[in-house]
Protein backbone atom coordinates (compact mmCIF):
# COMPACT_ATOMS: atom_id res chain seq x y z
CA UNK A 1 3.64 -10.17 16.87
CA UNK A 2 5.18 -13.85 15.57
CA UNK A 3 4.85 -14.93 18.76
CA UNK A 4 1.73 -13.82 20.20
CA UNK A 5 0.41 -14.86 16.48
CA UNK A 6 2.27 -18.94 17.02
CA UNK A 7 1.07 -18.92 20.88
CA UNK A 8 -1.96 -16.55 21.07
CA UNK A 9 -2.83 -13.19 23.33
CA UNK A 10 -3.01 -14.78 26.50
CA UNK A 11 0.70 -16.10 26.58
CA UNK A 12 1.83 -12.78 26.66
CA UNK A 13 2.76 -12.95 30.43
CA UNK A 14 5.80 -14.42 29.16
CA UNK A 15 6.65 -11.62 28.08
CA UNK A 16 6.42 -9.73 31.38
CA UNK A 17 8.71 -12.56 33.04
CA UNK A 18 11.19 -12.29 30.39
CA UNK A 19 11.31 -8.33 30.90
CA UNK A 20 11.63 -8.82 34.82
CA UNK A 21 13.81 -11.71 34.78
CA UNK A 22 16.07 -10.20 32.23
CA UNK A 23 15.94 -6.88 34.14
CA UNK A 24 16.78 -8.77 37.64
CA UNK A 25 19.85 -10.24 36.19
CA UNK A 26 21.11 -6.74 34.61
CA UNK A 27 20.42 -4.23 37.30
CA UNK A 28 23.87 -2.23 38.29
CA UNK A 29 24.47 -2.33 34.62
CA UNK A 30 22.50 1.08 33.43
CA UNK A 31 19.91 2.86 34.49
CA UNK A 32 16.56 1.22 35.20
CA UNK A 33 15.09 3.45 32.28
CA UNK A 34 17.37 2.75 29.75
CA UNK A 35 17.10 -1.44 30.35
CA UNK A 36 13.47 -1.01 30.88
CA UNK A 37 13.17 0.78 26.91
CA UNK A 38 15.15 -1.58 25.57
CA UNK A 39 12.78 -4.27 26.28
CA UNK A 40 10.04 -2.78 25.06
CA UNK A 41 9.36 -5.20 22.31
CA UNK A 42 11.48 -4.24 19.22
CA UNK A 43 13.99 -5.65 17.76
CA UNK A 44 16.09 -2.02 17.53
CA UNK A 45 15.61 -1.36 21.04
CA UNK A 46 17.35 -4.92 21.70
CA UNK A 47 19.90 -3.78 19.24
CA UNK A 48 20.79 -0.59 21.37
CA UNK A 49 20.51 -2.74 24.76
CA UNK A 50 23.34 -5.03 23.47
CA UNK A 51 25.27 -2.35 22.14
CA UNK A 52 25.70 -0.62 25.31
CA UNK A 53 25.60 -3.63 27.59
CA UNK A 54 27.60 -6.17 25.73
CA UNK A 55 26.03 -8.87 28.08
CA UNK A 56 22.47 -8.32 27.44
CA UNK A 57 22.20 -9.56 23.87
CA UNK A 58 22.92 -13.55 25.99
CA UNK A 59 21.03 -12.50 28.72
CA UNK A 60 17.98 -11.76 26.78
CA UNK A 61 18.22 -14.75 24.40
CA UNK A 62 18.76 -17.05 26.93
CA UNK A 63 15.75 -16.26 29.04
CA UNK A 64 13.50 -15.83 25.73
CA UNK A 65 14.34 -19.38 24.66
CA UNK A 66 14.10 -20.55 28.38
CA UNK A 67 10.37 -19.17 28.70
CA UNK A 68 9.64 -19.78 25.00
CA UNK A 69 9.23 -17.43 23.23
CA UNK A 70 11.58 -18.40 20.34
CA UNK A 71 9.89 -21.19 18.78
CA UNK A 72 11.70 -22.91 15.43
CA UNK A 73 9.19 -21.07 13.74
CA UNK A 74 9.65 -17.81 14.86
CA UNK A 75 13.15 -17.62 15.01
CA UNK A 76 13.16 -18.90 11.14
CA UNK A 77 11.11 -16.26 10.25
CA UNK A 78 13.37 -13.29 11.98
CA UNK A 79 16.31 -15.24 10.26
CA UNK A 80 14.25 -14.79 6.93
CA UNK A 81 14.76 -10.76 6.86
CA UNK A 82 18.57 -9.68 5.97
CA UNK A 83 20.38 -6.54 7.92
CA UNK A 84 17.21 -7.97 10.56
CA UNK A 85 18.45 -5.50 13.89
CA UNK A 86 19.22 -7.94 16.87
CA UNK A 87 20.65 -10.95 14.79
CA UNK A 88 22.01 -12.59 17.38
CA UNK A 89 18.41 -13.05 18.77
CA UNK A 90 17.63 -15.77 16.03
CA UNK A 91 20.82 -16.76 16.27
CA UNK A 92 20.60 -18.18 12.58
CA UNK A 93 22.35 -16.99 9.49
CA UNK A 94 19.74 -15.48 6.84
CA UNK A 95 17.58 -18.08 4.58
CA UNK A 96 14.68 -17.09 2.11
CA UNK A 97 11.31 -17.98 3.43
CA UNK A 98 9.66 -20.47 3.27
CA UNK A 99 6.01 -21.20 2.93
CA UNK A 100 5.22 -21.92 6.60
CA UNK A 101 7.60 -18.28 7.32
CA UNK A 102 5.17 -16.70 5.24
CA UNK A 103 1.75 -17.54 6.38
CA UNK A 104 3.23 -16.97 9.95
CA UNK A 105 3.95 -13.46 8.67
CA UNK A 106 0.47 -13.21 6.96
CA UNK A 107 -1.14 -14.47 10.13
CA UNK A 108 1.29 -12.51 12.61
CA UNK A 109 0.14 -8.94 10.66
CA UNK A 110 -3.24 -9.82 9.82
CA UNK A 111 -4.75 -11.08 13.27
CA UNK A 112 -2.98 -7.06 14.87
CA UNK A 113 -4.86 -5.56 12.17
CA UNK A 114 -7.68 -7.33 12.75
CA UNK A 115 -7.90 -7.80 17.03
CA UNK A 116 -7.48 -4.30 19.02
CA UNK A 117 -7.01 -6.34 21.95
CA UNK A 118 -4.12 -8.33 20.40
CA UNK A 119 -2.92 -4.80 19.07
CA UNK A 120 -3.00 -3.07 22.77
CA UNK A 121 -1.53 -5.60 24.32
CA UNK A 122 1.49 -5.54 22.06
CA UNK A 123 1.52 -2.23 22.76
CA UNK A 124 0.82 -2.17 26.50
CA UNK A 125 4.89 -3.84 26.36
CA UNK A 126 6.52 -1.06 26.99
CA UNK A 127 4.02 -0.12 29.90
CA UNK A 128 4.59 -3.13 31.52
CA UNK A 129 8.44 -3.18 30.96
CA UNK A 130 8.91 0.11 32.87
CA UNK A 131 6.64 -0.82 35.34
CA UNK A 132 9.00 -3.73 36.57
CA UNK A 133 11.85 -1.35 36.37
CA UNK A 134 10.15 1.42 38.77
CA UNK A 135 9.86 3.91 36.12
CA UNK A 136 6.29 4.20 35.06
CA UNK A 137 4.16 7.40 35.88
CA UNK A 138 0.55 7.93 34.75
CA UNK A 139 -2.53 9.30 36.65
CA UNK A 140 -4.05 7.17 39.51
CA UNK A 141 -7.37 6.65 37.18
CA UNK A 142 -4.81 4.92 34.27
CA UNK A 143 -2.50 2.94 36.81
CA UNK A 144 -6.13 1.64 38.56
CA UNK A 145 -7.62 0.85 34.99
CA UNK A 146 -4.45 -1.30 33.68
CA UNK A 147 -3.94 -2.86 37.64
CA UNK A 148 -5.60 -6.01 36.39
CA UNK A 149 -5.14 -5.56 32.43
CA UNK A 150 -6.12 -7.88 30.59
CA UNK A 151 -7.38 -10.15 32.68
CA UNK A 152 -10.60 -7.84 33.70
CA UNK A 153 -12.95 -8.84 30.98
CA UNK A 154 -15.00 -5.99 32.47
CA UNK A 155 -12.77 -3.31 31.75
CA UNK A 156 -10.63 -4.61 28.88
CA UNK A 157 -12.34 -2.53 26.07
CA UNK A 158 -11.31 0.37 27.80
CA UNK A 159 -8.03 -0.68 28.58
CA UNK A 160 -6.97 -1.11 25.53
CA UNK A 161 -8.03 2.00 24.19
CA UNK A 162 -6.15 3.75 26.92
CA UNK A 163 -2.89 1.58 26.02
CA UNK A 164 -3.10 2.37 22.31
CA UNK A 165 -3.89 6.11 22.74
CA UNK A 166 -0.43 5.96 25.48
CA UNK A 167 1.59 4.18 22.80
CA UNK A 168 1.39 6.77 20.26
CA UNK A 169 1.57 9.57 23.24
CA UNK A 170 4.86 7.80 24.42
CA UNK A 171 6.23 7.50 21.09
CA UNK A 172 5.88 11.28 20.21
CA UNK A 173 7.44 12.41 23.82
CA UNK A 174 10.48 9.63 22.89
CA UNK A 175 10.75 11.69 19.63
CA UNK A 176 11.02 14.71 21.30
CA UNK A 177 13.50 14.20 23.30
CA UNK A 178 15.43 12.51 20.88
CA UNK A 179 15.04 13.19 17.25
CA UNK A 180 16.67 10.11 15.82
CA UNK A 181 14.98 7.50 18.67
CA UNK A 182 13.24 5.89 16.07
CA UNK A 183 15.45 6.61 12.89
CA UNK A 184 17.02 2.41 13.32
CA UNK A 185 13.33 1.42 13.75
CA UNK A 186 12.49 3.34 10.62
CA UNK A 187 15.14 1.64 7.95
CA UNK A 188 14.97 -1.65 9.64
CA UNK A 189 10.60 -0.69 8.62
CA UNK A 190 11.74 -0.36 5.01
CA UNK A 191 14.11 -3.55 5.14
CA UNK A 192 11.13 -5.70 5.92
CA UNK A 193 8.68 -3.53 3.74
CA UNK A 194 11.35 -3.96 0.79
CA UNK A 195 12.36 -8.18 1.81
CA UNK A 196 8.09 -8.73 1.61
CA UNK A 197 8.07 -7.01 -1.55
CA UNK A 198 10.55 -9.44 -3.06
CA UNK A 199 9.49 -12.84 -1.30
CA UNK A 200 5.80 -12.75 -1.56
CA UNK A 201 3.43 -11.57 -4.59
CA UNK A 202 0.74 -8.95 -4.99
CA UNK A 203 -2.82 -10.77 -4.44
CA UNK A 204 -5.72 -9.97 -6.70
CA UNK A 205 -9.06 -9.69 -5.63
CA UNK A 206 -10.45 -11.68 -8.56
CA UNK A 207 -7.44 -14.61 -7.79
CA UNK A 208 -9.65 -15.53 -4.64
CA UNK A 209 -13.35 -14.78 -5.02
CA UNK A 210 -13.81 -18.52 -6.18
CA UNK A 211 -12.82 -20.23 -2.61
CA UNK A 212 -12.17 -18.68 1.00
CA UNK A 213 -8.52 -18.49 1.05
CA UNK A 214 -6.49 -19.30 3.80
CA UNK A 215 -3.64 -16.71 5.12
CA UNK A 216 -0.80 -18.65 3.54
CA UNK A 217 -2.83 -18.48 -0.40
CA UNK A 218 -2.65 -14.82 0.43
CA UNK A 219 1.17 -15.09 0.16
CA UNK A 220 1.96 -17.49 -1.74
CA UNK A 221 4.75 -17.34 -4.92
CA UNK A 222 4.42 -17.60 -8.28
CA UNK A 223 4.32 -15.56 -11.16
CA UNK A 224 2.89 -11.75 -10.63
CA UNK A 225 0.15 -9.93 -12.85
CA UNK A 226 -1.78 -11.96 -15.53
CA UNK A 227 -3.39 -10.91 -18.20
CA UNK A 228 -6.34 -7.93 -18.57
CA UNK A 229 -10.03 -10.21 -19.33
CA UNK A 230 -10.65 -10.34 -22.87
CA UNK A 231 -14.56 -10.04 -21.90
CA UNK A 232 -17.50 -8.16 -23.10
CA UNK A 233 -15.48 -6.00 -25.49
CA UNK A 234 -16.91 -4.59 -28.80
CA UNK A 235 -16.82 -6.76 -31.60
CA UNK A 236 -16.82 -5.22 -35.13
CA UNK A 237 -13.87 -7.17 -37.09
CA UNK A 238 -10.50 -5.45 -37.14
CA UNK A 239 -8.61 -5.02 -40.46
CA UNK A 240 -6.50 -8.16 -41.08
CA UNK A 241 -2.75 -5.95 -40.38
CA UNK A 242 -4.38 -4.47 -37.48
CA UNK A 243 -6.18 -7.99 -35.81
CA UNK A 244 -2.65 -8.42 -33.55
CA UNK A 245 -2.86 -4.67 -32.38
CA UNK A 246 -4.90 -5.48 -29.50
CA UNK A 247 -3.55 -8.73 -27.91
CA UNK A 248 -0.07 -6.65 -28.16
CA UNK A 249 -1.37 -4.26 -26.05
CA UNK A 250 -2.60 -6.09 -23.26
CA UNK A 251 0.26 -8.32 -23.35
CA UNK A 252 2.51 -4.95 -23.23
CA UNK A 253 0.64 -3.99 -20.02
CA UNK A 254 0.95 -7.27 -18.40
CA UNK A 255 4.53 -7.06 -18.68
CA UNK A 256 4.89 -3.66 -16.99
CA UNK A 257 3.07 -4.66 -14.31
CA UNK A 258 5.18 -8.13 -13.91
CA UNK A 259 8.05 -5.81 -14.17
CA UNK A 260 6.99 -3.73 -11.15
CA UNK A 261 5.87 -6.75 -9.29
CA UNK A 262 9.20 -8.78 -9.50
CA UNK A 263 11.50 -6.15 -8.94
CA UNK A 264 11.68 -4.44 -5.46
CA UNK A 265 9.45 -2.16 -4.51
CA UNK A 266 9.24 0.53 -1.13
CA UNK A 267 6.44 -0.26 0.01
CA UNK A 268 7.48 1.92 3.12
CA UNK A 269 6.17 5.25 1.07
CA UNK A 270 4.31 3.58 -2.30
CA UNK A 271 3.00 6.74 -3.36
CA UNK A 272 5.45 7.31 -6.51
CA UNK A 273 5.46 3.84 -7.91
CA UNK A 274 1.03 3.95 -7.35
CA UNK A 275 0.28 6.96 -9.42
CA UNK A 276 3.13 5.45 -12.15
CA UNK A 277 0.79 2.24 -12.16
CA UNK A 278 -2.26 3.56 -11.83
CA UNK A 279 -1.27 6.25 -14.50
CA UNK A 280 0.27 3.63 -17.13
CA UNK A 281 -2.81 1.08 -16.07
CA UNK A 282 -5.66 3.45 -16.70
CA UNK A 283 -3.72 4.40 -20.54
CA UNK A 284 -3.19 0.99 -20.89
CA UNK A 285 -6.66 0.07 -20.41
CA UNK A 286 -8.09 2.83 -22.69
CA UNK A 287 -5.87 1.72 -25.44
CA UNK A 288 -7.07 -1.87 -24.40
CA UNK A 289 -10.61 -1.05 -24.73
CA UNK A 290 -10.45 1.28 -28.39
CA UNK A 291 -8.44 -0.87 -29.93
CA UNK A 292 -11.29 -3.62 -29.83
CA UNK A 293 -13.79 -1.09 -31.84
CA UNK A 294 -11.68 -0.39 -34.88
CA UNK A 295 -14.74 2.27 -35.45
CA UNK A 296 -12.54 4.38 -33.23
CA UNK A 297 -9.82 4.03 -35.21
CA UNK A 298 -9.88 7.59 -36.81
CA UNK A 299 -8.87 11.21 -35.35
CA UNK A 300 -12.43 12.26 -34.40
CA UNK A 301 -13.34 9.29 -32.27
CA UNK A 302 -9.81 8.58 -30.89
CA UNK A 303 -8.32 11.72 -29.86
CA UNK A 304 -8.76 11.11 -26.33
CA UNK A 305 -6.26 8.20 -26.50
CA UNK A 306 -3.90 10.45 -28.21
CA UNK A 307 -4.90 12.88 -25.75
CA UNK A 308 -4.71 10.38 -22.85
CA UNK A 309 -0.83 9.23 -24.15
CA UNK A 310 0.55 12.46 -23.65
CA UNK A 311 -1.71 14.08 -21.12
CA UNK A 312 -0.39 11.02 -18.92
CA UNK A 313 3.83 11.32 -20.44
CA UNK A 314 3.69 14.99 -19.36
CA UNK A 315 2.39 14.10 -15.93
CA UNK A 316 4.62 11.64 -15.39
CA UNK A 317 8.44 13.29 -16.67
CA UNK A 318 7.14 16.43 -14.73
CA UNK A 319 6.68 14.56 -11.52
CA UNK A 320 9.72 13.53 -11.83
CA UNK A 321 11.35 16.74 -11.35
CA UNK A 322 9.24 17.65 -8.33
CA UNK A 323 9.56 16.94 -5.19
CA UNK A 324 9.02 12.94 -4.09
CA UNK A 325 5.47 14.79 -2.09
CA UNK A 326 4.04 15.46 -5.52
CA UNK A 327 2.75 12.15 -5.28
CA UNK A 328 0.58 12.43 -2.35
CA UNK A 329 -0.51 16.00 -3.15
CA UNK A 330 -1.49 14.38 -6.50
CA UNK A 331 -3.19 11.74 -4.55
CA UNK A 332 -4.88 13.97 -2.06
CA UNK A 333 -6.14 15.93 -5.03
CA UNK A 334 -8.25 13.61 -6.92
CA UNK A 335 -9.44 12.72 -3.07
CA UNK A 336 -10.89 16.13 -2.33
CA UNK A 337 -12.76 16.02 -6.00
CA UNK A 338 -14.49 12.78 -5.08
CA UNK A 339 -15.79 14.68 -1.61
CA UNK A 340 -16.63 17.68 -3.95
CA UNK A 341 -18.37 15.71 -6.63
CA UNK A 342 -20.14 13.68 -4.05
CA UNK A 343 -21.38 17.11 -2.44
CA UNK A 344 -22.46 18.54 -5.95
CA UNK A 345 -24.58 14.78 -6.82
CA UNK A 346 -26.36 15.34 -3.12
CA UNK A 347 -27.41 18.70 -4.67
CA UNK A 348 -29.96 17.08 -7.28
CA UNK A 349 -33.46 16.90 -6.65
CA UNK A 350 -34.63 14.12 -5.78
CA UNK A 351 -37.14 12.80 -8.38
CA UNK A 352 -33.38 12.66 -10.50
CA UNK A 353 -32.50 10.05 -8.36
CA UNK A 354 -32.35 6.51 -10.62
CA UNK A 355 -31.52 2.89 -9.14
CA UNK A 356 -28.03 3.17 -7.88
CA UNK A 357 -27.76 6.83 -6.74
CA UNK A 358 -26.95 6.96 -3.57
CA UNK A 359 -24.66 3.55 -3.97
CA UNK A 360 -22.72 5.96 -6.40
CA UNK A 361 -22.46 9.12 -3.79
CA UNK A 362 -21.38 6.44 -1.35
CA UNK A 363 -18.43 5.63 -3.31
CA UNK A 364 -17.53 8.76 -4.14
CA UNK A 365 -17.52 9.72 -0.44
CA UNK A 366 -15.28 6.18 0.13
CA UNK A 367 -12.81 8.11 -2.77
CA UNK A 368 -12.54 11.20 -0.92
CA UNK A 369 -10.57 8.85 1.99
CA UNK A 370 -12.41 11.57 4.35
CA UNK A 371 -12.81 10.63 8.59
CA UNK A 372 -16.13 9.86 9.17
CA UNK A 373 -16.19 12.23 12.42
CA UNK A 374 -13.83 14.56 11.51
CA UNK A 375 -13.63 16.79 8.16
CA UNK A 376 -10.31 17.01 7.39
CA UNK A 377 -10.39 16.19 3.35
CA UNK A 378 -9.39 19.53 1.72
CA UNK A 379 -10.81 20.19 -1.75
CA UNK A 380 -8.93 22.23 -4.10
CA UNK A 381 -10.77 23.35 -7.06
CA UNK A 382 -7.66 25.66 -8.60
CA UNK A 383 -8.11 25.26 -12.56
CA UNK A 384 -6.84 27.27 -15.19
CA UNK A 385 -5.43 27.41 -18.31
CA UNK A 386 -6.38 30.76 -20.12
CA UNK A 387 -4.63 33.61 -18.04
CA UNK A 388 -5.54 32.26 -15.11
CA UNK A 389 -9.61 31.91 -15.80
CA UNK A 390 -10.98 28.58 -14.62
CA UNK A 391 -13.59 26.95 -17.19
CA UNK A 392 -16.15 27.50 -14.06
CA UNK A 393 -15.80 30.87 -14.60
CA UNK A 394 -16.34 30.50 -18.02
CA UNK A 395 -19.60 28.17 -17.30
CA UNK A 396 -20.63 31.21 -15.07
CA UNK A 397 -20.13 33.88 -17.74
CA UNK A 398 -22.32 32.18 -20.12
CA UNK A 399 -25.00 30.82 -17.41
CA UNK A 400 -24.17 26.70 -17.58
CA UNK A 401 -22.61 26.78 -14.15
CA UNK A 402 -25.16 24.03 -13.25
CA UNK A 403 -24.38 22.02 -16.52
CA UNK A 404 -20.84 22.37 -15.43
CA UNK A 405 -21.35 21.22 -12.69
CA UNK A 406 -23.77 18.14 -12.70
CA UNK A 407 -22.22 16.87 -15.93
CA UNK A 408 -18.82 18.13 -17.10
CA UNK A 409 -17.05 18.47 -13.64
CA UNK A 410 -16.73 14.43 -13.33
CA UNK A 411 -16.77 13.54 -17.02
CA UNK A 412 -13.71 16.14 -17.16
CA UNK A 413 -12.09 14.20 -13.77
CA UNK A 414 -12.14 11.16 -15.55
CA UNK A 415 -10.50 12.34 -18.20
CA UNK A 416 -8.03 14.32 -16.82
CA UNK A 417 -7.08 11.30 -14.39
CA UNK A 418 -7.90 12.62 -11.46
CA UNK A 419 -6.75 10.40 -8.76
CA UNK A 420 -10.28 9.11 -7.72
CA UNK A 421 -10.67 7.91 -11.22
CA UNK A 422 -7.55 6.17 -11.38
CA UNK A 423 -8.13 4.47 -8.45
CA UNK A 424 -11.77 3.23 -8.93
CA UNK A 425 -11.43 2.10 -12.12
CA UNK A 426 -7.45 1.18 -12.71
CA UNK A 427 -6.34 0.31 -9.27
CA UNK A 428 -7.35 -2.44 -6.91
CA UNK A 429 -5.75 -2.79 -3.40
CA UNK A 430 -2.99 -5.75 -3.00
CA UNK A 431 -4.77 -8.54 -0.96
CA UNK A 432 -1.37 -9.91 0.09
CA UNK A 433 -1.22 -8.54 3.61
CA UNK A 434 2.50 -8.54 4.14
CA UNK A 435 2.65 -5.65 1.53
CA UNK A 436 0.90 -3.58 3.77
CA UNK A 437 -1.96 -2.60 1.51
CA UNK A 438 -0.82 -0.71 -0.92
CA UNK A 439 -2.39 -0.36 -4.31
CA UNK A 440 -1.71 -1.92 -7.42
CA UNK A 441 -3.05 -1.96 -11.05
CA UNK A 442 -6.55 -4.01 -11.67
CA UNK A 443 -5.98 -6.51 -14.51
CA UNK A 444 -9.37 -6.57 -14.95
CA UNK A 445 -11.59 -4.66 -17.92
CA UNK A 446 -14.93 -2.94 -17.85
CA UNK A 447 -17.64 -3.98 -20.61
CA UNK A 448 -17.41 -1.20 -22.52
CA UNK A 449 -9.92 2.01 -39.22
CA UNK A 450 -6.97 3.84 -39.31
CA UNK A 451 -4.37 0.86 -38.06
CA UNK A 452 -1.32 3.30 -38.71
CA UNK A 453 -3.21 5.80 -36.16
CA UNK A 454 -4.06 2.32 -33.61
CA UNK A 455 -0.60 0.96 -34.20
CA UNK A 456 0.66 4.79 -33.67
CA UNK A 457 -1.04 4.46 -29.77
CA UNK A 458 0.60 1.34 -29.24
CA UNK A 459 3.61 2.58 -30.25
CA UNK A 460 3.36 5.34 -27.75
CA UNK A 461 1.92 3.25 -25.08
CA UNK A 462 4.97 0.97 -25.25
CA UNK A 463 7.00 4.47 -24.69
CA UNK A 464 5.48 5.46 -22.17
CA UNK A 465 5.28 1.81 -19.98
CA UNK A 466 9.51 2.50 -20.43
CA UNK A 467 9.67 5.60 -19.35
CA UNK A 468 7.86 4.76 -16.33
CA UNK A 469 9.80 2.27 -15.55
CA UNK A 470 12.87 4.37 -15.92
CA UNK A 471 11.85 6.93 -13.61
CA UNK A 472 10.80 4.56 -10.68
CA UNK A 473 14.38 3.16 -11.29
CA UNK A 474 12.49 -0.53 -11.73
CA UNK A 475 15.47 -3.23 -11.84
CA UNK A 476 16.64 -3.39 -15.01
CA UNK A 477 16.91 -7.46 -14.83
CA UNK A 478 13.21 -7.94 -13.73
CA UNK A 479 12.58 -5.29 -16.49
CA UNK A 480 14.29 -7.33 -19.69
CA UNK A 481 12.86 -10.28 -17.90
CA UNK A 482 9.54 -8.71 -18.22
CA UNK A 483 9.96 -7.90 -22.24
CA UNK A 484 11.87 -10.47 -23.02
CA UNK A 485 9.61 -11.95 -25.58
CA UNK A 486 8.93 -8.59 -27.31
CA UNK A 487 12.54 -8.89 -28.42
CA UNK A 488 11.88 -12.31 -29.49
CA UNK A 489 8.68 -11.37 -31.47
CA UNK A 490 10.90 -8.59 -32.81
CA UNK A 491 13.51 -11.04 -33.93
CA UNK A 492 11.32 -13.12 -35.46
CA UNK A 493 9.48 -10.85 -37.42
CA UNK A 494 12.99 -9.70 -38.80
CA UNK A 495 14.30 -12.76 -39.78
């Protein structure tokens, strides 16, 4: 990928010379199949080459740089990743990356993600490898199709579905016949997952609506987070001990997130560490938001926030105690409610439709993560909490099933944090490609006086942020880096 990204798609008949040449000059060493795989294009499979045939790992370096395919710029970036599998291929001792590493990186993951025809024929290198060696066998319709791949312009769109579709194929019949084939492939995935989660920042949608950024803004250092916007909130004066209440709030949520966005994160399986954030963000936020209308200050307006403070603390410590999968099924929960509620708003008639109605069953169906051919979100309506009697049965029993359902059923998701809510309103997605998309918490607000009861929520919500943290085993450095000046205001105030 770094080196189809520095050279472009077309160069990649290096590639093909550097698997023949290299396979030439080490036949009578192994078997023609095992050379063939371990020039398939990863790193690991040059790793298990060289281990068996102590000769290869010069071999193959010397013909890479030879045909070059080890620019200075590439083999920086390898030598940028530490415990990187086939060190010796760099041939450089580990350095942190620089900026030009990282937008080659950006560029490198983006431009696969975003060309199927760079994709396939990435993924067409082990096709071609065992070809050379004498050891490919398909049907006579796939060996005529790929003959002249990718140079038939005609047939290339084809081709490189056919490619992708045998990659994955191959990959599966590898793991059959050897369960751990792909277990070195798999940590050295979390290594790099783990080194981009450390070396680059989470990018916010809001950061770069103001220009067109290039790939290496996308990337670039600095300090994580921010601060939640202070705009459109209610206004009706606070009482003067309780004025600070809501500036220490947000500043108490931008520290947990610059605490989970300095420390290291694995980003190989985010699930855990995204409902934590999108959990402690979507709290956060409703504290946030009442906080600014001291009208709400009182038990009868604000019992959803204590509500909200525990609701989310008992979610969270019983997690915890689950299996890691919790996550996801948590997840894939709130995803079959948005299909459901989506299904339910398409029941309305349609003279109920206002301006924006079928923008708002569009993103519900977006929520519900479902394949847009095939149905495969499951929605799982289990809900009880009186002996085992959901409160649709007790909308049925009384005859306000259709109440229930056009009006409670998503008020009641949202708060209950279902995971569609969560992640419409508290999450964003990280626009920093080399974290491979995963979610993180929106610093941005919506529009939207007891201060023993307010400070009493921000009291808990402070709780809560370090019990989170605790659980998803955050470094404790990037942690007390993160509070620091809590302790400071602390001090202060005491002295």
């Amino acid at each position: 990928m770094l080196v189809f990204s520095e050279l472009g798609t077309a160069e990649g008949i290096r590639f093909t010379r550097w698997q023949r040449r290299v396979q030439e000059q080490l036949t009578g060493e192994a078997e023609p199949q095992f050379i063939a795989e371990g020039l398939d294009g990863r790193l690991t499979s040059l790793d298990r080459l060289a281990l068996r045939l102590p000769g290869a790992a010069a071999t193959a370096r010397s013909v890479a740089v030879e045909l070059g395919l080890l620019p200075e710029l590439v083999t920086r970036t390898l030598a940028s990743y530490p415990s990187r599998p086939a060190e010796w291929l760099a041939d450089q001792e580990f350095t942190p990356p620089t900026e030009d590493v990282l937008g080659l990186l950006a560029r490198s993951v983006l431009e696969v993600v975003r060309d199927g025809h760079r994709e396939a024929v990435i993924k067409c290198l082990p096709v071609w490898s065992e070809v050379q060696a004498g050891t490919f066998s398909t049907s006579a319709e796939t060996i005529e199709l790929l003959r002249s791949y990718p140079n038939d312009e005609a047939n290339r769109a084809k081709a490189d579905s056919v490619v992708r579709a045998m990659w994955g194929a191959r990959k599966e019949a590898l793991s059959l016949h050897d369960e751990g084939r792909f277990d070195q492939a798999v940590r050295w995935a979390k290594v790099f997952w783990g080194a981009n989660s450390m070396t680059s920042r989470c990018r916010r949608k809001r950061e770069l609506e103001s220009v067109e950024p290039a790939v290496e803004d996308a990337v670039a250092g600095g300090s994580p987070g921010g601060t939640p916007d202070d705009e459109s909130m209610p206004t009706t004066q606070a009482p003067e001990e309780g004025e600070h209440l809501r500036r220490l709030a947000m500043d108490l949520l931008s520290s947990y997130v610059e605490a989970l966005e300095t420390a290291p994160a694995r980003l190989h399986d985010p699930e855990r560490q995204e409902v934590h954030a999108g959990l402690v963000a979507r709290v956060g936020r409703d504290v946030i938001a009442v906080l600014g209308a001291p009208d709400l200050w009182c038990l009868e307006h604000g019992a959803h926030i204590g509500r909200t403070l525990v609701e989310v603390r008992i979610y969270l410590q019983w997690m915890a105690r689950q299996d890691p999968t919790i996550y996801r099924a948590y997840q894939d929960y709130g995803a079959g409610k948005a299909k459901l509620y989506a299904q339910i708003m398409k029941e309305l008639p349609p003279d109920t439709h206002l301006s924006g109605f079928a923008d708002a069953v569009a993103e519900l169906e977006k929520l519900s993560h479902n394949d847009d051919v095939i149905d495969h979100r499951i929605v799982d309506t289990r809900d009880s909490f009186a002996g085992g009697k959901s409160i649709r049965s007790m909308a049925e029993e009384c005859g306000l099933i259709d109440l229930y359902r056009q009006a409670y059923y998503i008020s009641s998701g949202v708060a209950h944090s279902e995971w569609w809510s969560v992640e419409t309103h508290a999450m964003e997605r990280c626009l920093n490609i080399l974290h491979g998309g995963h979610l993180i918490p929106s610093l941005g607000l919506n529009a939207g006086s007891d201060v023993q009861l307010a400070s009493s929520w921000v009291d808990q919500l402070y709780s809560l942020m370090m019990i989170s943290l605790e659980i998803i085993e955050t470094d404790k450095t990037a942690v007390s880096k993160a509070f620091e000046w809590l302790k400071s205001e602390q001090t202060t105030e005491t002295g």
